[in-house]
C-alpha atoms as a PDB file:
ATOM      1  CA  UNK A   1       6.333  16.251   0.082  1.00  0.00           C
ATOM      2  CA  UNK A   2       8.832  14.293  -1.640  1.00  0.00           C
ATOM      3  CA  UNK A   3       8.597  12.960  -5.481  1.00  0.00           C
ATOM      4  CA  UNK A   4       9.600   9.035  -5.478  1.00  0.00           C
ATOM      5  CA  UNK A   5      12.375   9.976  -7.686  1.00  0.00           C
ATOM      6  CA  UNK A   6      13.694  12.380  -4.752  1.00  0.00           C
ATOM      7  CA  UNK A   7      12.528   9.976  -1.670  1.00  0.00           C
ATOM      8  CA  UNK A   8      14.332   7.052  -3.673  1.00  0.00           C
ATOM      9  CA  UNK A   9      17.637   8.927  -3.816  1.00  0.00           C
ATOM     10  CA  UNK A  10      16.872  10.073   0.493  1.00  0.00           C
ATOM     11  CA  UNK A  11      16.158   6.329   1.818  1.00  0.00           C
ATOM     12  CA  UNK A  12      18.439   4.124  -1.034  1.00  0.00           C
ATOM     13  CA  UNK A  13      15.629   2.176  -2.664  1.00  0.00           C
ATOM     14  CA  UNK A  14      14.940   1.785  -6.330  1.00  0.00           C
ATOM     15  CA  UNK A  15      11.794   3.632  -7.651  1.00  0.00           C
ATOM     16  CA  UNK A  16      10.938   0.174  -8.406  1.00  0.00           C
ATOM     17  CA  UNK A  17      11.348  -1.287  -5.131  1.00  0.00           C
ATOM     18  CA  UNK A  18       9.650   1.787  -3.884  1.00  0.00           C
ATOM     19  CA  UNK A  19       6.317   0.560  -6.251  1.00  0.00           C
ATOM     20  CA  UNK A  20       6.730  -2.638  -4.886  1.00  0.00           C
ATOM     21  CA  UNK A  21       6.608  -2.007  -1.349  1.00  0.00           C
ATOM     22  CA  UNK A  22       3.682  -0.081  -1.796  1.00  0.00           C
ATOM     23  CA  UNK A  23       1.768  -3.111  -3.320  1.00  0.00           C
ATOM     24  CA  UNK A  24       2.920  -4.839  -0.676  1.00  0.00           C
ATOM     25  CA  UNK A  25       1.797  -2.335   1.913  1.00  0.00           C
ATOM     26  CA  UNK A  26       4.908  -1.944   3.247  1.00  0.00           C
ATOM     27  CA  UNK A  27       5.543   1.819   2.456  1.00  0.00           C
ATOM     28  CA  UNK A  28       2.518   3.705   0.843  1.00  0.00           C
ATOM     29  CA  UNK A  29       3.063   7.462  -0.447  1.00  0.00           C
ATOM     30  CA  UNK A  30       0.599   9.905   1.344  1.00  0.00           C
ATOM     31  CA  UNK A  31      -0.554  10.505  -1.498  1.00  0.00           C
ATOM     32  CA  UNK A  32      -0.820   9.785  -5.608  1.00  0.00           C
ATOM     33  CA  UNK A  33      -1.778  11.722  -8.165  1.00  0.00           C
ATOM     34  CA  UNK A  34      -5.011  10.552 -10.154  1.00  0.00           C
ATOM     35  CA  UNK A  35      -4.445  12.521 -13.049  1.00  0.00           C
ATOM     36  CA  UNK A  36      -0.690  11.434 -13.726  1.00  0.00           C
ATOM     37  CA  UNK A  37      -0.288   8.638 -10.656  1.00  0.00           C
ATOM     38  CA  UNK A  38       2.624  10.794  -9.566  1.00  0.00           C
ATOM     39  CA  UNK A  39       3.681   8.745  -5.980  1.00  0.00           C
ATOM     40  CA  UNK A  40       4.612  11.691  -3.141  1.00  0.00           C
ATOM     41  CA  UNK A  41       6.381  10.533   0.267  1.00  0.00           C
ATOM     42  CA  UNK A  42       6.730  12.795   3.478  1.00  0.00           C
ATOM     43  CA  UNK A  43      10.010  13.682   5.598  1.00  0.00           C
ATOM     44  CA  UNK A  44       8.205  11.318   8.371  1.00  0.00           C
ATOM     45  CA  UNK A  45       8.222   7.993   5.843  1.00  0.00           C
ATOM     46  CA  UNK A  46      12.082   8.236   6.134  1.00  0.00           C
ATOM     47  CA  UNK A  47      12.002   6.839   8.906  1.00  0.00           C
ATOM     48  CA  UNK A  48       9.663   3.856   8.108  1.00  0.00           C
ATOM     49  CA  UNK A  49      12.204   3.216   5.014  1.00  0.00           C
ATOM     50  CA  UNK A  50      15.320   3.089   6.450  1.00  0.00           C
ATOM     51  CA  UNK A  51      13.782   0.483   9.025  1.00  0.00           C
ATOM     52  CA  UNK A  52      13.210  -1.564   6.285  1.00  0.00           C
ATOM     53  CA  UNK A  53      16.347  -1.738   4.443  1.00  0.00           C
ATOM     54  CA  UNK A  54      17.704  -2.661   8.180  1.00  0.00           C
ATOM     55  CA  UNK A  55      15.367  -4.972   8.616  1.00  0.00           C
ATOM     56  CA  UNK A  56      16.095  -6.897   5.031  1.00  0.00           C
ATOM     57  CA  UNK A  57      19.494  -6.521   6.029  1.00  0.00           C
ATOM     58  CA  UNK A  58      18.550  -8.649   9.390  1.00  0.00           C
ATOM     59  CA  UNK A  59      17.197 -11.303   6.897  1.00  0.00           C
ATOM     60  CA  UNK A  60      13.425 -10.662   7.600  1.00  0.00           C
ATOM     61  CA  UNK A  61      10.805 -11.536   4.488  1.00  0.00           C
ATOM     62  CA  UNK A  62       9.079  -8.922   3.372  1.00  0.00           C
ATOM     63  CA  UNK A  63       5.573 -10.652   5.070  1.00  0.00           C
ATOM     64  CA  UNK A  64       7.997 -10.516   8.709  1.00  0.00           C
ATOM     65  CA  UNK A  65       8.772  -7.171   7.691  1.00  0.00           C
ATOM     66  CA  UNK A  66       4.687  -6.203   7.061  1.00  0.00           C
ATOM     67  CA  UNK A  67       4.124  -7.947  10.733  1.00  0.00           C
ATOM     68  CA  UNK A  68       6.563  -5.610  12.285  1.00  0.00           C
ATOM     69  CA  UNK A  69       5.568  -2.568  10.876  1.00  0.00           C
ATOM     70  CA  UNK A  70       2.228  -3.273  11.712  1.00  0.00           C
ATOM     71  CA  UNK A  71       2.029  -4.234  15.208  1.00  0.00           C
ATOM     72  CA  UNK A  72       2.911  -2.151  18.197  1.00  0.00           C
ATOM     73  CA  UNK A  73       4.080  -5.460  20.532  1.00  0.00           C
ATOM     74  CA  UNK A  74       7.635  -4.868  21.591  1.00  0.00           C
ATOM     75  CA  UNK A  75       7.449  -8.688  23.109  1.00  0.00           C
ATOM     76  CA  UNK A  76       6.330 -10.211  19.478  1.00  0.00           C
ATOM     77  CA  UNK A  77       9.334  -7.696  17.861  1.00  0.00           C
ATOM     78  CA  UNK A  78      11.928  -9.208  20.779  1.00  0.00           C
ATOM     79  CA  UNK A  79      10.262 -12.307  19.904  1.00  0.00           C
ATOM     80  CA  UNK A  80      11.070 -12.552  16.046  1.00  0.00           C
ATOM     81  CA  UNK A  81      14.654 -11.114  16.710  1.00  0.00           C
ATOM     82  CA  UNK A  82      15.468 -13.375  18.646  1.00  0.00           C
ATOM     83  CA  UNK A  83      13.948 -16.350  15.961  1.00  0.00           C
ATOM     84  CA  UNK A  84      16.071 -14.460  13.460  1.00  0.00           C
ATOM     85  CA  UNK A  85      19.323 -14.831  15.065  1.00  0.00           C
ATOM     86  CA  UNK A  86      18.501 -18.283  16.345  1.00  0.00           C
ATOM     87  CA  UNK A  87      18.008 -19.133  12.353  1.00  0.00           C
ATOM     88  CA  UNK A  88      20.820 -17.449  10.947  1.00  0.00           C
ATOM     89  CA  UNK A  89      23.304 -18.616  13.863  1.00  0.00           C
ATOM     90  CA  UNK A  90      21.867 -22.211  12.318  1.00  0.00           C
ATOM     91  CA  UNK A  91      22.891 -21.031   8.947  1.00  0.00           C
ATOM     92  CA  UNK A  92      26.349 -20.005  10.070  1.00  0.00           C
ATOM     93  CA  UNK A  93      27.467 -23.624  11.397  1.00  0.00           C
ATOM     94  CA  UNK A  94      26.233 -25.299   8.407  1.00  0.00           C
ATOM     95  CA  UNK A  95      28.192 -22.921   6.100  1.00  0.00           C
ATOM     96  CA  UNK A  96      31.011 -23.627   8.501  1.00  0.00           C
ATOM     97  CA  UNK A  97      30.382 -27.108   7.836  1.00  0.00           C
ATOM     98  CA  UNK A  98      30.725 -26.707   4.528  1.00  0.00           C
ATOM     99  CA  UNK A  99      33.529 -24.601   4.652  1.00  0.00           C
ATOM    100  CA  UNK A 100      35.529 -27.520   6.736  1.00  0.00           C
ATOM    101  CA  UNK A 101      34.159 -30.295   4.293  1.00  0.00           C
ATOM    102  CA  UNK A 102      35.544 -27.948   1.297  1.00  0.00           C
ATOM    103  CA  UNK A 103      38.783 -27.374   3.131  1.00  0.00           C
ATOM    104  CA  UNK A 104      38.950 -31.314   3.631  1.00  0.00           C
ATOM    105  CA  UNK A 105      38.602 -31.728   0.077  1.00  0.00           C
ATOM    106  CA  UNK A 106      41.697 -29.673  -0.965  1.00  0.00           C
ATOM    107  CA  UNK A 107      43.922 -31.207   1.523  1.00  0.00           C
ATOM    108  CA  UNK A 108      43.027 -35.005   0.853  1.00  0.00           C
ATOM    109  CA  UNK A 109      42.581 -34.176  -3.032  1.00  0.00           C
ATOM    110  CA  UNK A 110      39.315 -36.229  -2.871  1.00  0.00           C
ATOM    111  CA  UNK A 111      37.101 -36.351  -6.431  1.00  0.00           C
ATOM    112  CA  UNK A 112      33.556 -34.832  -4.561  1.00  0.00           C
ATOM    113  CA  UNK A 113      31.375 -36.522  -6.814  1.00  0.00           C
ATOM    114  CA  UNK A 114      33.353 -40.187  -7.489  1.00  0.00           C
ATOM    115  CA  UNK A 115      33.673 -40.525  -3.665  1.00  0.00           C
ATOM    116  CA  UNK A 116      29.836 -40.674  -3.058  1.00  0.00           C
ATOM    117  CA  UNK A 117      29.383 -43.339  -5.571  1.00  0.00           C
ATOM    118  CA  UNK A 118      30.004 -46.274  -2.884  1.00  0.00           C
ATOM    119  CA  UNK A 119      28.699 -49.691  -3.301  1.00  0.00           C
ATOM    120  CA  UNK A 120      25.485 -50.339  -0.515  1.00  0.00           C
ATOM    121  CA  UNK A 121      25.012 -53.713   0.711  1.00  0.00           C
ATOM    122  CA  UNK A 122      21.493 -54.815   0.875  1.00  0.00           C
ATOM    123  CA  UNK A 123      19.991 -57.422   3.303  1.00  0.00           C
ATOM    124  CA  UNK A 124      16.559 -58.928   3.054  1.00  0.00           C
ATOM    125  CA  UNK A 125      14.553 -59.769   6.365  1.00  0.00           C
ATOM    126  CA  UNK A 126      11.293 -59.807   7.883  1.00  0.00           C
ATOM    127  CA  UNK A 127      10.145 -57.022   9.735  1.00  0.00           C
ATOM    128  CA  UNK A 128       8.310 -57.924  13.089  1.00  0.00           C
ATOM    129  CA  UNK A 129       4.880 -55.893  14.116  1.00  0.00           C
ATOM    130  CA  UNK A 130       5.373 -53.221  16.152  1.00  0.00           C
ATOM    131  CA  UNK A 131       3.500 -50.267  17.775  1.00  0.00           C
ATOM    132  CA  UNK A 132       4.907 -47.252  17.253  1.00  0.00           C
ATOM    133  CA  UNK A 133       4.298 -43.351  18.223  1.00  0.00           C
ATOM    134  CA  UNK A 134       3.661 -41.381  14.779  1.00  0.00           C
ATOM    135  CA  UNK A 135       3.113 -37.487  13.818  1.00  0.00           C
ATOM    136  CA  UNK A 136       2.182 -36.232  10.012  1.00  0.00           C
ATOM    137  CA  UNK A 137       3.732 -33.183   9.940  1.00  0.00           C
ATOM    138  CA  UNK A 138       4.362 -30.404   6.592  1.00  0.00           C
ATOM    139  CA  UNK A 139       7.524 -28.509   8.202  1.00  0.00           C
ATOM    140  CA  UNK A 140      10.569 -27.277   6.493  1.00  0.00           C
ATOM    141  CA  UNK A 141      13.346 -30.002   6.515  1.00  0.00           C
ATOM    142  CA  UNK A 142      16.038 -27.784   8.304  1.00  0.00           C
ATOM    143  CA  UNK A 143      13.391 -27.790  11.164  1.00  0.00           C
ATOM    144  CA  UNK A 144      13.162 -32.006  11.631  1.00  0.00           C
ATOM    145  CA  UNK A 145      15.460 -31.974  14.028  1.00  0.00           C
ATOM    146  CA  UNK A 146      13.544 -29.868  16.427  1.00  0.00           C
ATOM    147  CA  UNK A 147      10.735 -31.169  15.990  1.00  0.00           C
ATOM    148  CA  UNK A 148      11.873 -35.122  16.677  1.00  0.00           C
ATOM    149  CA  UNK A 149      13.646 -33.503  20.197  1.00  0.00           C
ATOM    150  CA  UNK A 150       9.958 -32.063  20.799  1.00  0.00           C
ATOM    151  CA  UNK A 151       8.590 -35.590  20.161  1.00  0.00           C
ATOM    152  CA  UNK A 152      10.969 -37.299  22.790  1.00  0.00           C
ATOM    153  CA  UNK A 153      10.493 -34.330  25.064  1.00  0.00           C
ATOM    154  CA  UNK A 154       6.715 -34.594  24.880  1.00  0.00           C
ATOM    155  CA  UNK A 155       6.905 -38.441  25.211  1.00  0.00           C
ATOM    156  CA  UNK A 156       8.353 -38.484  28.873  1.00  0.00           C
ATOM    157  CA  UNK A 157       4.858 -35.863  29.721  1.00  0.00           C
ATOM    158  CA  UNK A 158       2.367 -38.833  28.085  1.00  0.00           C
ATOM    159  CA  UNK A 159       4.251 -41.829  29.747  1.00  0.00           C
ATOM    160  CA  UNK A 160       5.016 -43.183  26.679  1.00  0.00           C
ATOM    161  CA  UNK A 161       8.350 -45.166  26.714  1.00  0.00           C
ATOM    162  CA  UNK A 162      10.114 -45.347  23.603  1.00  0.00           C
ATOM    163  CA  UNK A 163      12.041 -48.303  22.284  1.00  0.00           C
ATOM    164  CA  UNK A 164      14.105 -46.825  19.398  1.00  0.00           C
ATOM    165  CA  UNK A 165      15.676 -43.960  17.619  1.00  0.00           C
ATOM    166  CA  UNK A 166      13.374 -42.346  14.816  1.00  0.00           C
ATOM    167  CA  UNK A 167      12.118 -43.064  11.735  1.00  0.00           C
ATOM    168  CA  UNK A 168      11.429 -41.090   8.738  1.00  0.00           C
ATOM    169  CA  UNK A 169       8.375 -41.096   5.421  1.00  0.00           C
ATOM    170  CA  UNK A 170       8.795 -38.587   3.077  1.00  0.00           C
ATOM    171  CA  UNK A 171       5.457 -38.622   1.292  1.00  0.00           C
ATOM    172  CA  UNK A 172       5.795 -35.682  -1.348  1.00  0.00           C
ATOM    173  CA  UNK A 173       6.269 -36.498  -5.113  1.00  0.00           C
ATOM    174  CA  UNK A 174       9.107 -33.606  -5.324  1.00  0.00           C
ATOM    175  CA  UNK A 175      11.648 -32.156  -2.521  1.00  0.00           C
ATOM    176  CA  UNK A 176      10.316 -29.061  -1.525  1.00  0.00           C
ATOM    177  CA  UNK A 177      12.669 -28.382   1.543  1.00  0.00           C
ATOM    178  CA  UNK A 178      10.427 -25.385   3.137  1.00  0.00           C
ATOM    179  CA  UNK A 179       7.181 -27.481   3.365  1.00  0.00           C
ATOM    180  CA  UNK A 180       7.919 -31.133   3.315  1.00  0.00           C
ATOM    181  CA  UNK A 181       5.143 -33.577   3.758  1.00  0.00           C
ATOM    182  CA  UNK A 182       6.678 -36.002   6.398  1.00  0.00           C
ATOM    183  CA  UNK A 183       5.462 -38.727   9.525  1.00  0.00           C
ATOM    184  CA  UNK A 184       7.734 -39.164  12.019  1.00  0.00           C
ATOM    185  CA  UNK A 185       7.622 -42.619  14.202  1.00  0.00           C
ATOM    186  CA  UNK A 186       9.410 -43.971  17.205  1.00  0.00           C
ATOM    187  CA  UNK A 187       9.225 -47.945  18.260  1.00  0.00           C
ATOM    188  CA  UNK A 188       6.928 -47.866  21.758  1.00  0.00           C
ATOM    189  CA  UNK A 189       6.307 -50.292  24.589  1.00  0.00           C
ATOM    190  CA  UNK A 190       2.075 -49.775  24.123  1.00  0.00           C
ATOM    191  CA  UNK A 191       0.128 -49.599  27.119  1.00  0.00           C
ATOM    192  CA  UNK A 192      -3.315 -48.470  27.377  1.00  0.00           C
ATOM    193  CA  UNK A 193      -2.363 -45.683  30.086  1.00  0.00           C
ATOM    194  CA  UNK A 194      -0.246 -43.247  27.420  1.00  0.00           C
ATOM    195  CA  UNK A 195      -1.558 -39.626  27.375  1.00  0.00           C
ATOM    196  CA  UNK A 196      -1.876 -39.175  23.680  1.00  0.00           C
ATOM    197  CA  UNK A 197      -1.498 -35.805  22.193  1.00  0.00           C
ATOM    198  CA  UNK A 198      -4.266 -35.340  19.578  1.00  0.00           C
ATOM    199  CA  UNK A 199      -1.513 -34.373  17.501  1.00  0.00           C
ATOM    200  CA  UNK A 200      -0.377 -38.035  17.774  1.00  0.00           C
ATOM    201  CA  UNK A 201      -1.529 -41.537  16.972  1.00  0.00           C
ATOM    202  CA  UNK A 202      -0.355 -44.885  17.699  1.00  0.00           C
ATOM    203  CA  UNK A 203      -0.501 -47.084  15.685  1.00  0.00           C
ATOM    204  CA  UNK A 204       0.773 -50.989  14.516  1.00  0.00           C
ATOM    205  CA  UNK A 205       3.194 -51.701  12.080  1.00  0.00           C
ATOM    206  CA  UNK A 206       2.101 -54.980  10.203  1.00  0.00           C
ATOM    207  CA  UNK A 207       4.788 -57.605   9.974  1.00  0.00           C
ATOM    208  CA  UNK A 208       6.522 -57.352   6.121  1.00  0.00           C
ATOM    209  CA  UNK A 209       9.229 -58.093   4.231  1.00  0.00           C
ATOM    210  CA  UNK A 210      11.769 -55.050   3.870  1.00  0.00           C
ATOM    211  CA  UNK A 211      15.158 -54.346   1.923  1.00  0.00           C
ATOM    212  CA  UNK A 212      17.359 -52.839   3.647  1.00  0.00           C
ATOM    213  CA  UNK A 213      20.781 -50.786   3.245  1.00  0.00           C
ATOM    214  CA  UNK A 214      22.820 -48.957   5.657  1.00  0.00           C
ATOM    215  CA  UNK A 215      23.967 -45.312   4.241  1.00  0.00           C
ATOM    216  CA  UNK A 216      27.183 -44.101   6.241  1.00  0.00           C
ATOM    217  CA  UNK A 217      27.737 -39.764   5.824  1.00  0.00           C
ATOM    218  CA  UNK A 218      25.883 -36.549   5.083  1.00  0.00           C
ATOM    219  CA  UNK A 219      21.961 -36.731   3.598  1.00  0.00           C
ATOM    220  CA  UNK A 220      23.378 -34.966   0.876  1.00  0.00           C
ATOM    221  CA  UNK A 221      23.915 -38.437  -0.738  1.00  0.00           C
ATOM    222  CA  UNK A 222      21.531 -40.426   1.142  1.00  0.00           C
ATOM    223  CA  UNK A 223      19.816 -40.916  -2.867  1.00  0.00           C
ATOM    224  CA  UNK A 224      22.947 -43.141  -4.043  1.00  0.00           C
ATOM    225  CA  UNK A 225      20.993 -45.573  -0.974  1.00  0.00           C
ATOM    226  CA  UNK A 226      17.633 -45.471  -2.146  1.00  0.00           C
ATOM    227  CA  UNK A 227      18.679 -45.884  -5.844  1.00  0.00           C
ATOM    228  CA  UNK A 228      20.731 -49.060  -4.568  1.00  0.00           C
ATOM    229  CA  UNK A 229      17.277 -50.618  -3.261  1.00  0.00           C
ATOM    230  CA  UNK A 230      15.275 -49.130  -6.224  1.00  0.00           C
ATOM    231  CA  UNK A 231      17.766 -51.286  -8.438  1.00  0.00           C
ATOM    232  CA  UNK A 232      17.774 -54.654  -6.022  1.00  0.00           C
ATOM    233  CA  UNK A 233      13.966 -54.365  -6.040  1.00  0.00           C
ATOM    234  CA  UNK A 234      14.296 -54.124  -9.653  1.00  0.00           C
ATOM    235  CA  UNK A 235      16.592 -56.775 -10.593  1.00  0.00           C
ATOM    236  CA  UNK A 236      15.607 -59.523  -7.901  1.00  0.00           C
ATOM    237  CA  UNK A 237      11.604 -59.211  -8.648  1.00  0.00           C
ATOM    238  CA  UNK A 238       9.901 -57.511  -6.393  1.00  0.00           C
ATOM    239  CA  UNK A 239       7.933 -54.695  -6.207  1.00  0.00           C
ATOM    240  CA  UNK A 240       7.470 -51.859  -2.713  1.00  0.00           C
ATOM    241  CA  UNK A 241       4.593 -53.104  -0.414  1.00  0.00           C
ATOM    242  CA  UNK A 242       4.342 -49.666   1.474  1.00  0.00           C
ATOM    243  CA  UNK A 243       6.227 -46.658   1.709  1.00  0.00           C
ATOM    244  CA  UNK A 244      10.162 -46.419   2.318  1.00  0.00           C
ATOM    245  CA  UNK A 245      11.208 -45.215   5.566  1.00  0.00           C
ATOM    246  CA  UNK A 246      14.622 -43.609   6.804  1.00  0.00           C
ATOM    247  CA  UNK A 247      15.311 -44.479  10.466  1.00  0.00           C
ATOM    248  CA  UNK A 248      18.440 -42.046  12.252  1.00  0.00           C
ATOM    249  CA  UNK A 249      20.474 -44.809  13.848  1.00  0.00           C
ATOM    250  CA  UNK A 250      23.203 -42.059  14.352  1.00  0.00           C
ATOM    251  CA  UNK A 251      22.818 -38.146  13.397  1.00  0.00           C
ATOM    252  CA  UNK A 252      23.187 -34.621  14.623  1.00  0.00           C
ATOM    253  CA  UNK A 253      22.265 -35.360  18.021  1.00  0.00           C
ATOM    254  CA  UNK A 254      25.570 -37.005  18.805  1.00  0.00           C
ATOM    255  CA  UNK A 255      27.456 -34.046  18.386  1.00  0.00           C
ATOM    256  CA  UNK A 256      29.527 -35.866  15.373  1.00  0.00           C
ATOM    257  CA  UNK A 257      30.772 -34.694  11.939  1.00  0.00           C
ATOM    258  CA  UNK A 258      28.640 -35.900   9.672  1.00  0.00           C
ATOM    259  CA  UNK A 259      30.774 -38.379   7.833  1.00  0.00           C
ATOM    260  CA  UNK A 260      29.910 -40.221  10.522  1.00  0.00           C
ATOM    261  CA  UNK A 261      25.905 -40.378  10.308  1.00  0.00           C
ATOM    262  CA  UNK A 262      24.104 -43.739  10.016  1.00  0.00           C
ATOM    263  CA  UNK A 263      21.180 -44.051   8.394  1.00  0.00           C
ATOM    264  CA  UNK A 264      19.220 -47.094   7.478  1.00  0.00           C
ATOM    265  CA  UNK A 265      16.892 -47.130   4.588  1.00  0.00           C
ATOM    266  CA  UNK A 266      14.136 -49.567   4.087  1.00  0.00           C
ATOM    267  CA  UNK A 267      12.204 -50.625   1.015  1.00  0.00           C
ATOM    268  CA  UNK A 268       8.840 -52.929   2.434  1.00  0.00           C
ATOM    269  CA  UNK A 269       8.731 -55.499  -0.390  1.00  0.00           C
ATOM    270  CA  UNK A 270       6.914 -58.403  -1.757  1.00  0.00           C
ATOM    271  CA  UNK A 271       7.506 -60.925  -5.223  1.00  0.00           C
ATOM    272  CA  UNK A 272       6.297 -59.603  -7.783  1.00  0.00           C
ATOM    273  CA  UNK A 273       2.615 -61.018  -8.536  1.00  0.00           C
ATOM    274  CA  UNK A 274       1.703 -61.769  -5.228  1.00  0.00           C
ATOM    275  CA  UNK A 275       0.460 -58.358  -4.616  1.00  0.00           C
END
């Protein structure tokens, strides 16, 4: 048997990370000492060790890492490979996004910050009832995307026809982008024949009055828009009657840079002290 000082140096981890992975229950010794609590590894743990510097290298979480090591599936290891380089392949084109925005920014000399500060235009109307097709969901935000092509796939199966693009509520009090509390909703022509998921409800918009804004460009600034309403609400006496909603009049699913998103932001509002 090896002493973790000596099976540190053998598989390139840390004596610490070695202690950690055995809370963890990723890598256990064979066998600790209960008089000094001296950890001892065998020649066949090697093995086990190197897999998991691999797999950290392939981007796995140590609880992915615990769910491969303890099943004996092939499929569900294929499986999770393949999720792995679907989600880093995602996290290649937005840093190749990035890299073309920062490139963009050299050549054109463009102040990042003093360029997002744009003036919004804000129109007040009255929004008409309408049914629409909604889903609460708690997903990460990178994963929206899929999940409102789901929606529209899903749709055609229930013979529901959909009117419009989607719509957006963010109901948490902070951003937390890996579990964000959102309902998704689509304008629908309602019938009493749909096929309704029980994940889904339909449901009727009440008519109201909402402020709205158009924000052209990346979500990155979408805030500058809300603010914009936050400050017209303010300033012209009224309050929110319900909560804002983002609808995706044009996003990634037109294949466009996305300078050239549109996104409209609504504020339901009423005077103040007619609440």
């Amino acid at each position: 048997m090896y002493t973790i000082s000596r099976f540190s140096q053998l598989c390139k981890m840390s004596t610490r990370m070695l202690r950690h992975y055995d809370k963890e229950e990723l890598l256990k010794p064979v066998h600790v000492d209960t008089t000094n609590g001296y950890r001892y590894y065998e020649k066949s743990q090697l093995e086990t060790a190197l897999l998991i510097n691999k797999l950290k290298e392939y981007r796995f979480s140590l609880p992915e890492i615990r769910t491969i090591l303890q099943s004996s599936d092939s499929t569900l290891f294929s499986k999770m490979i393949y999720a792995k380089i679907n989600e880093i392949s995602n996290e290649m084109s937005r840093y190749r996004q990035i890299i073309e925005e920062m490139q963009e920014l050299i050549e054109k000399k463009v102040d990042l910050i003093q360029a997002e500060r744009r003036s919004y235009d804000i129109w007040l109307g009255m929004r008409n009832e309408i049914s629409v097709v909604s889903q609460r969901l708690q997903i990460n935000i990178d994963d929206m995307d899929r999940y409102i092509d789901s929606f529209y796939d899903k749709s055609k199966e229930s013979n529901i026809q959909l009117l419009s693009v989607p719509s957006a509520i963010f109901f948490d009090e902070e951003f937390i982008p890996d579990h964000c509390d959102i309902e998704i909703m689509i304008p629908i022509i309602h019938r009493n024949d749909e096929k309704i998921s029980k994940e889904w409800q339909i449901k009727k918009l009440p008519q109201k009055m909402v402020a709205t804004t158009l924000h052209i460009g990346s979500y990155d600034y979408i805030g500058y828009a809300h603010m914009a309403l936050e400050e017209w609400t303010e300033n012209n006496g009224y309050c929110l009657d319900g909560p804002p909603y983002e609808t995706y009049l044009k996003g990634s699913e037109c294949d466009c840079h996305v300078e050239e998103y549109v996104t409209q932001i609504s504020f339901p509002v009423i005077k103040k002290g007619m609440q």
